[in-house]
Protein backbone atom coordinates (compact mmCIF):
# COMPACT_ATOMS: atom_id res chain seq x y z
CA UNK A 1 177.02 74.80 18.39
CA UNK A 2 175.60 75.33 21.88
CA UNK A 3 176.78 73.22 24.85
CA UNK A 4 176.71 73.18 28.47
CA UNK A 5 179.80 73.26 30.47
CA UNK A 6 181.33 70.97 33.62
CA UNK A 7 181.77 72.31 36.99
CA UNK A 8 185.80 71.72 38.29
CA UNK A 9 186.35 70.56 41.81
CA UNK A 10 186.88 71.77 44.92
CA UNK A 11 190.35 74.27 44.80
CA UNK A 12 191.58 76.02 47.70
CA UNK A 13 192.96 79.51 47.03
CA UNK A 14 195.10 81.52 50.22
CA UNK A 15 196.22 85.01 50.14
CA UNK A 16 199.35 87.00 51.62
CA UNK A 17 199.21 86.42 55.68
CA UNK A 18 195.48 83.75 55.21
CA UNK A 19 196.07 81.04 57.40
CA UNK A 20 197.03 78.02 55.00
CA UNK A 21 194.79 74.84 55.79
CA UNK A 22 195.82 72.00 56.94
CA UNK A 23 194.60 70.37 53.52
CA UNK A 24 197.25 71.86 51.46
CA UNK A 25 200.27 72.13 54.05
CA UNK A 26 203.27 69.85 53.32
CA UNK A 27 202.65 69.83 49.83
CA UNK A 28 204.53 70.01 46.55
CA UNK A 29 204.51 73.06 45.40
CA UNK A 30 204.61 74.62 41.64
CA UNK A 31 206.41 77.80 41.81
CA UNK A 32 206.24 80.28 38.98
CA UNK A 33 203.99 83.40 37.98
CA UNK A 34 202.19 81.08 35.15
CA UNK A 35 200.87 83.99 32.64
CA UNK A 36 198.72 81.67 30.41
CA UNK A 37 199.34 78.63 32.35
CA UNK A 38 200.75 77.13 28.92
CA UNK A 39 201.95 73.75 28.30
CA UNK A 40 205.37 75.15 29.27
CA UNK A 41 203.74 75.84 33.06
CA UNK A 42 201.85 72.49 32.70
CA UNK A 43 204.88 70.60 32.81
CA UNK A 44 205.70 72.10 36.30
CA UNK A 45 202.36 71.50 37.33
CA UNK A 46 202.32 67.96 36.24
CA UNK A 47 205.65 67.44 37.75
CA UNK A 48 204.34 68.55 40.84
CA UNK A 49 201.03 66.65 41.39
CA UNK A 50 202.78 63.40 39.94
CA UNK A 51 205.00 63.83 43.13
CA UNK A 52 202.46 64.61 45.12
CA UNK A 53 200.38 61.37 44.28
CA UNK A 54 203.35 59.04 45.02
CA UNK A 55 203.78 60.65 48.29
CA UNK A 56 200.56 60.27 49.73
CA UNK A 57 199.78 64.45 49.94
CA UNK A 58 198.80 67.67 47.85
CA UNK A 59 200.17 69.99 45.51
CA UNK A 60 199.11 73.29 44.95
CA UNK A 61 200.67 76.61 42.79
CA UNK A 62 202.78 79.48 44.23
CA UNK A 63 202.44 82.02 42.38
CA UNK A 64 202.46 85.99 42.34
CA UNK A 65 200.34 89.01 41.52
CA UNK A 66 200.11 91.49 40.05
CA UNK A 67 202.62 90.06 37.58
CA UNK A 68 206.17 91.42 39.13
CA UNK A 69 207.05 93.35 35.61
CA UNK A 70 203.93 95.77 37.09
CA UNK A 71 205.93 96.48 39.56
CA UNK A 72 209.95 96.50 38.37
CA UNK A 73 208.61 98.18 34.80
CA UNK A 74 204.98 100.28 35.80
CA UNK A 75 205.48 102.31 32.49
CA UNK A 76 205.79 99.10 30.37
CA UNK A 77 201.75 98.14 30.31
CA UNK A 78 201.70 94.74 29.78
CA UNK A 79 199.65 91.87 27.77
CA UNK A 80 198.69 89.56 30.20
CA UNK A 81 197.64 86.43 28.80
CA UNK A 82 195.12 85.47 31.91
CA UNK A 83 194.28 88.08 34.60
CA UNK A 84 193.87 86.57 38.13
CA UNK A 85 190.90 84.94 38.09
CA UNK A 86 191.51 83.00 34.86
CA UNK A 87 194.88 81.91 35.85
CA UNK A 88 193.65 80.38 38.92
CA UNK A 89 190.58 79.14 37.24
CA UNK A 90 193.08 76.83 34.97
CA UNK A 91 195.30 76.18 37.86
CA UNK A 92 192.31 74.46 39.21
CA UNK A 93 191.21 72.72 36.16
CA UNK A 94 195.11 71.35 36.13
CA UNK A 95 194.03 68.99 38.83
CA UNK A 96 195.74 71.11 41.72
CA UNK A 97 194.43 71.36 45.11
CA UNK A 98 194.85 74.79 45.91
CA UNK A 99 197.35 78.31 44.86
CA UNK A 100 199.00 80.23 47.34
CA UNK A 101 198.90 83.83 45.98
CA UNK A 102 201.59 86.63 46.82
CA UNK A 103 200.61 90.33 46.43
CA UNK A 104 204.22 91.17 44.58
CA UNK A 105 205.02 94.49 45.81
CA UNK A 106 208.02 96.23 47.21
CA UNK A 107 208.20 94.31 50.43
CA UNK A 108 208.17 91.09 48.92
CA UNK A 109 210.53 92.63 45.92
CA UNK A 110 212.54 92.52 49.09
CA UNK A 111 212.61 89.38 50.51
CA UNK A 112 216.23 87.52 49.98
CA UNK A 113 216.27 83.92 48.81
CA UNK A 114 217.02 82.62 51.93
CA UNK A 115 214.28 84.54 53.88
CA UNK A 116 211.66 83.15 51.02
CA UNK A 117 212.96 79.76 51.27
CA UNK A 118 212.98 79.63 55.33
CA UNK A 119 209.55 81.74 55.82
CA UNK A 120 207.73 81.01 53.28
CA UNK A 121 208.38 77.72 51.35
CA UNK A 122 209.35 75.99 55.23
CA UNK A 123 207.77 77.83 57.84
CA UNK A 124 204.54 78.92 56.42
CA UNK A 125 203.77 76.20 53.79
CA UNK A 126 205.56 73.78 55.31
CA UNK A 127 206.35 72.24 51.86
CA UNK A 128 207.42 68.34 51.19
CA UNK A 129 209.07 69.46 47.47
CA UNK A 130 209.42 72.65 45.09
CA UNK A 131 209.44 72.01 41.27
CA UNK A 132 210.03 74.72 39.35
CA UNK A 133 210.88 75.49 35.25
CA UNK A 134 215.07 74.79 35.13
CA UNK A 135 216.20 78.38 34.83
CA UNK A 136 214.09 79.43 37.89
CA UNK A 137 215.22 82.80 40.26
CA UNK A 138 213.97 84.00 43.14
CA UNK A 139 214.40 86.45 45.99
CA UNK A 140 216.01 89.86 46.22
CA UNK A 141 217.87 90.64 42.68
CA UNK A 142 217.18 87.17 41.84
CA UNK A 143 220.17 85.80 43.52
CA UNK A 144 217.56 82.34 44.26
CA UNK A 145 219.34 80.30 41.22
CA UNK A 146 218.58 76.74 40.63
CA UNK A 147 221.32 75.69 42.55
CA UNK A 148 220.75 77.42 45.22
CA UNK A 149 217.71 75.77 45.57
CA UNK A 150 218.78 72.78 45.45
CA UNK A 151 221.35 73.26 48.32
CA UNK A 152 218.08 74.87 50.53
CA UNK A 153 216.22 71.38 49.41
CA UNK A 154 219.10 69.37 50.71
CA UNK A 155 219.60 71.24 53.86
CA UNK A 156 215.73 71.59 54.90
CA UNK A 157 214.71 68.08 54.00
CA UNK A 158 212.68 68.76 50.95
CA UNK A 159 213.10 67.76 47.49
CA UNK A 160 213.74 69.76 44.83
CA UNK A 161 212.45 69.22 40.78
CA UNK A 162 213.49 71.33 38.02
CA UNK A 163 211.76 70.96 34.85
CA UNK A 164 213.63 71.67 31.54
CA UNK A 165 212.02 73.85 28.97
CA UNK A 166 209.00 72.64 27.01
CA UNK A 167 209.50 72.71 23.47
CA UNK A 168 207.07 72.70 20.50
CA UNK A 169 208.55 72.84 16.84
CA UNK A 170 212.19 72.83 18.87
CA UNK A 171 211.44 76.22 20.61
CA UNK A 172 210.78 76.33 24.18
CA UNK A 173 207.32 77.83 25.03
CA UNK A 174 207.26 80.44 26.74
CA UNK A 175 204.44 83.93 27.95
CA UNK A 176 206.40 86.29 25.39
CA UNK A 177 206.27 83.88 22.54
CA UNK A 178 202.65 83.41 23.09
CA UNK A 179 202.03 87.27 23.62
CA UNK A 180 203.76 87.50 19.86
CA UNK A 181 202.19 85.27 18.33
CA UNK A 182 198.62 86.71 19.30
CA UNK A 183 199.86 90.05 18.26
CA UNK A 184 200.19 88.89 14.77
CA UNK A 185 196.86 87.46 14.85
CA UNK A 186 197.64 84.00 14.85
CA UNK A 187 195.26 82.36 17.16
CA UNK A 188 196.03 79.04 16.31
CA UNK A 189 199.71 79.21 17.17
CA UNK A 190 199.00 80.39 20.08
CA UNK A 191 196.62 77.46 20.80
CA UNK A 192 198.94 75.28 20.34
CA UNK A 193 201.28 76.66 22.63
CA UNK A 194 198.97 77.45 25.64
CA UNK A 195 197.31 73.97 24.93
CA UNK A 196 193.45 75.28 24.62
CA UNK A 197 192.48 78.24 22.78
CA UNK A 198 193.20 81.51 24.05
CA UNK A 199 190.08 83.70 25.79
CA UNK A 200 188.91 87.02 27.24
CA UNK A 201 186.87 88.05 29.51
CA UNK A 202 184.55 90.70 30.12
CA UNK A 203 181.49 92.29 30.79
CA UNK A 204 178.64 93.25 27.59
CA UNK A 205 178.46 97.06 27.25
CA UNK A 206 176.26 98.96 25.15
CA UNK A 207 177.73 100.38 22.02
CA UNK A 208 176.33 102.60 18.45
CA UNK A 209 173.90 99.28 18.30
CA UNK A 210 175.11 99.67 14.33
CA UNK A 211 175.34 95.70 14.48
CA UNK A 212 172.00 95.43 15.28
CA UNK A 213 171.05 98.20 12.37
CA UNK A 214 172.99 95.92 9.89
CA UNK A 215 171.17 92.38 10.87
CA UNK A 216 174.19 91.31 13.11
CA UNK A 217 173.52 92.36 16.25
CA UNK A 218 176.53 92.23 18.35
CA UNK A 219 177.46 91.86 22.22
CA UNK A 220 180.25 94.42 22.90
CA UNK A 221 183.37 93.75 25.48
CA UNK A 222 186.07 96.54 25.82
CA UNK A 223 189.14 94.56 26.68
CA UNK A 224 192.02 95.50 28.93
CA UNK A 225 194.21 98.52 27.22
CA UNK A 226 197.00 96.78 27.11
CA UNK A 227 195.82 93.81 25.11
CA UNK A 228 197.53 93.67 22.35
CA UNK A 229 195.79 91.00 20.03
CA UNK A 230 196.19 91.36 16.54
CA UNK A 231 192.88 93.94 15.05
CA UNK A 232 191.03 91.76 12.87
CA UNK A 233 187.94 89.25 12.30
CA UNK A 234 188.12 85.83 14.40
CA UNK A 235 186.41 82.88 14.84
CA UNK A 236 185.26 82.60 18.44
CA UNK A 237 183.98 80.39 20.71
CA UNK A 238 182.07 82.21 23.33
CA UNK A 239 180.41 81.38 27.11
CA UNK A 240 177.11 83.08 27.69
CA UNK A 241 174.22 82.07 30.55
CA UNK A 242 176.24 79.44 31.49
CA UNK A 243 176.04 77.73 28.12
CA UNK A 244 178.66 77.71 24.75
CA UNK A 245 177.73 79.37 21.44
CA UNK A 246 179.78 79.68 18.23
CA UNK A 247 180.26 82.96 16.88
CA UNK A 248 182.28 85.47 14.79
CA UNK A 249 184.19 88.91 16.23
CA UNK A 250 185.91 92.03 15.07
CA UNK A 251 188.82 93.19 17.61
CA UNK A 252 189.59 96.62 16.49
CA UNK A 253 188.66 100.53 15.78
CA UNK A 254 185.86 100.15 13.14
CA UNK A 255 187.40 102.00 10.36
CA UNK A 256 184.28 102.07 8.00
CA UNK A 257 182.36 104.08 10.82
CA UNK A 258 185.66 106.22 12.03
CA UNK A 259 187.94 105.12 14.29
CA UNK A 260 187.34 104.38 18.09
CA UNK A 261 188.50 103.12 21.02
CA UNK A 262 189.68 99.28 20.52
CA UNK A 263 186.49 97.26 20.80
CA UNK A 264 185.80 93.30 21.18
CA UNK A 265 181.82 92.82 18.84
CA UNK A 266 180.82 89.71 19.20
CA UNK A 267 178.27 88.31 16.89
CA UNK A 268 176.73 84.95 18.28
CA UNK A 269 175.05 82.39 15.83
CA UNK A 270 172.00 81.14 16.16
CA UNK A 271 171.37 82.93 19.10
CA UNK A 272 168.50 85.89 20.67
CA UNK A 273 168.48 87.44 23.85
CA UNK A 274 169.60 90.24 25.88
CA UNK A 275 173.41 90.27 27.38
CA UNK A 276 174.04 93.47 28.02
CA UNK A 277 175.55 94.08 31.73
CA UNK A 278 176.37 89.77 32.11
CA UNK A 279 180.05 88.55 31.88
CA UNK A 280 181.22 86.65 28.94
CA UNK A 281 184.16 84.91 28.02
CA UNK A 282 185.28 84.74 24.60
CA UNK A 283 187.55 81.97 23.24
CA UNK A 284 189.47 82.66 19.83
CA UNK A 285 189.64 79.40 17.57
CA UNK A 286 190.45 80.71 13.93
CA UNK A 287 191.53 83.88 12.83
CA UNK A 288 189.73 84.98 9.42
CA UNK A 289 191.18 88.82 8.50
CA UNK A 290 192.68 92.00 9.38
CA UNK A 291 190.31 94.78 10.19
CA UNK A 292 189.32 96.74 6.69
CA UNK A 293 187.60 100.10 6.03
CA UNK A 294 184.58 99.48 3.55
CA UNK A 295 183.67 102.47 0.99
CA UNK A 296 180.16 101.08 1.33
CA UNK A 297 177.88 99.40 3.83
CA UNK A 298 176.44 97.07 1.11
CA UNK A 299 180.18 96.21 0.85
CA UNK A 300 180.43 95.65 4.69
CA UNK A 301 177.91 93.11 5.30
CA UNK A 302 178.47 90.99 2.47
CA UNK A 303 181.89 90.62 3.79
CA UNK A 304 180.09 90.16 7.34
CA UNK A 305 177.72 87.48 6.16
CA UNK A 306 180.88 85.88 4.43
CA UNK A 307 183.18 86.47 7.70
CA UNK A 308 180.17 84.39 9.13
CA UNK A 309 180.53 81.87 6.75
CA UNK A 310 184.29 81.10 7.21
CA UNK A 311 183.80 81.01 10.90
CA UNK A 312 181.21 78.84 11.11
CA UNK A 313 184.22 76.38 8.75
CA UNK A 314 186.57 77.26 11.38
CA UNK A 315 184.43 76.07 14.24
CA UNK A 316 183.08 73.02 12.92
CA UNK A 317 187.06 71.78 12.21
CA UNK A 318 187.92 72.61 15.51
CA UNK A 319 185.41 70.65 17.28
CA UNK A 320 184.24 71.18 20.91
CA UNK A 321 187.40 72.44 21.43
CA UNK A 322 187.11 75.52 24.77
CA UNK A 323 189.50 76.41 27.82
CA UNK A 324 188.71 74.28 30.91
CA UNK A 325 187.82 77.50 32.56
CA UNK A 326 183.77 76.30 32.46
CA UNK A 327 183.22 76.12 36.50
């Protein structure tokens, strides 16, 4: 399948000390750090524009980066679900108006509740109501509890929402459970806990060109280090030129051929051209096997050609399915 995506509207995006436009001043604002924007974060989000629209005004995201584990835990790398510029990319396609994004670094690390509340929530965005998930901190130590915000909404003159937990098979969702459940591989449960399928990003590199060699000619993504997807053989859905292909992809070392650095090969259907040096973003819809080491090559690509096979199943049960990441 090859389709052409939609272009999102306009989003407004303001960093650290940017002037915040008029446009997305007295809003209601979505508070949280939103790693994956799952359905979990969606139910913030909707809380937040649904307010907005009965009072007339915007609402936008507040949220932080680099995600503030970086900084409290620098020798724990971590498995972020969507870097920057995805996360605001689905912020936008959530139907937001704009993000206001921190740089989280020691000085804001120390920046009391009460300061955050007074300078930046009421002075600087000038905010008509925070909504938040229910077991929301904030500020120096995290001594910002729910409650606390509350009495700042009271005493300020703007409303506060807190939003209970999302739950999916009577579990809340959450980043971490997500971030497991793609370590084991299992692409679908994590679909249905982010709400679309989970992607990368990244930009085609030239590799051994082995692919090619064996009739599957492959575009090749190194992925962040700290990824830490499951290694194994996926059914992806992938954006290319600015249009959709189906496909099939190894994550992993290439045992058959020694091992190697961790490597995203991406083998499009139905599909010629040159990629190398253009950004792609790869969406995982099925997962088919764990990585294997073949005795022979024979052996490899009739397991490649049935890999293919299975996919191309996978895909056509999913449907269109593909992140609303497309603008």
């Amino acid at each position: 399948m090859t389709t052409r995506p939609t272009s999102p509207s306009a989003f407004t995006v303001v960093r650290n000390g940017d002037p915040v436009p008029e446009r997305i001043k007295g809003a209601f604002v979505a508070i949280g750090n939103f790693d994956g924007v799952h359905r979990g974060h969606r139910a913030v989000i909707d809380a937040a524009i649904a307010h907005a629209k009965k009072n007339g005004g915007p609402a936008i995201a507040l949220t932080f980066e680099p995600h503030p584990r970086a900084f409290f835990q620098p020798d724990r790398p971590l498995f972020r679900l969507t870097p920057e510029a995805a996360k605001l990319k689905l912020l936008a396609a959530a139907g937001l108006d704009g993000a206001v994004v921190m740089t989280f670094g020691a000085a804001l690390a120390k920046v009391t509740a009460e300061d955050f509340v007074a300078d930046i929530l009421v002075r600087r965005l000038a905010i008509t109501g925070a909504v938040a998930g229910a077991d929301f901190h904030f500020g120096k130590g995290r001594q910002g509890t729910p409650d606390f915000l509350r009495h700042e909404g009271k005493l300020r003159g703007f409303a506060v929402d807190l939003i209970p937990p999302f739950l999916v098979d009577g579990k809340p969702v959450s980043s971490s459970a997500i971030r497991e459940a793609l370590s084991r591989g299992e692409v679908e449960r994590a679909s249905a806990l982010l709400g679309y399928p989970w992607f990368v990003g990244g930009k085609v590199v030239h590799g051994e060109k082995r692919g090619r060699d064996l009739g599957f000619p492959t575009a090749n993504v190194a992925l962040d280090p700290a990824c830490a997807l499951a290694q194994g053989i996926y059914a992806v859905r992938v954006l290319a030129k600015g249009a959709i292909h189906d496909g099939v992809a190894s994550f992993g070392r290439r045992p058959t051929f020694g091992e190697g650095a961790p490597l995203l090969e991406i083998y499009l259907f139905d599909f010629s051209g040159n990629l190398y040096g253009e950004e792609v973003t790869a969406a995982f819809i099925g997962w088919i096997r764990p990585e294997l080491k073949f005795d022979a090559v024979g052996d490899l690509v009739q397991r490649m050609n049935e890999d293919s096979r299975l996919a191309r199943e996978k895909l056509a049960r999913a449907g269109g399915v593909f992140p609303p990441i497309t603008g």
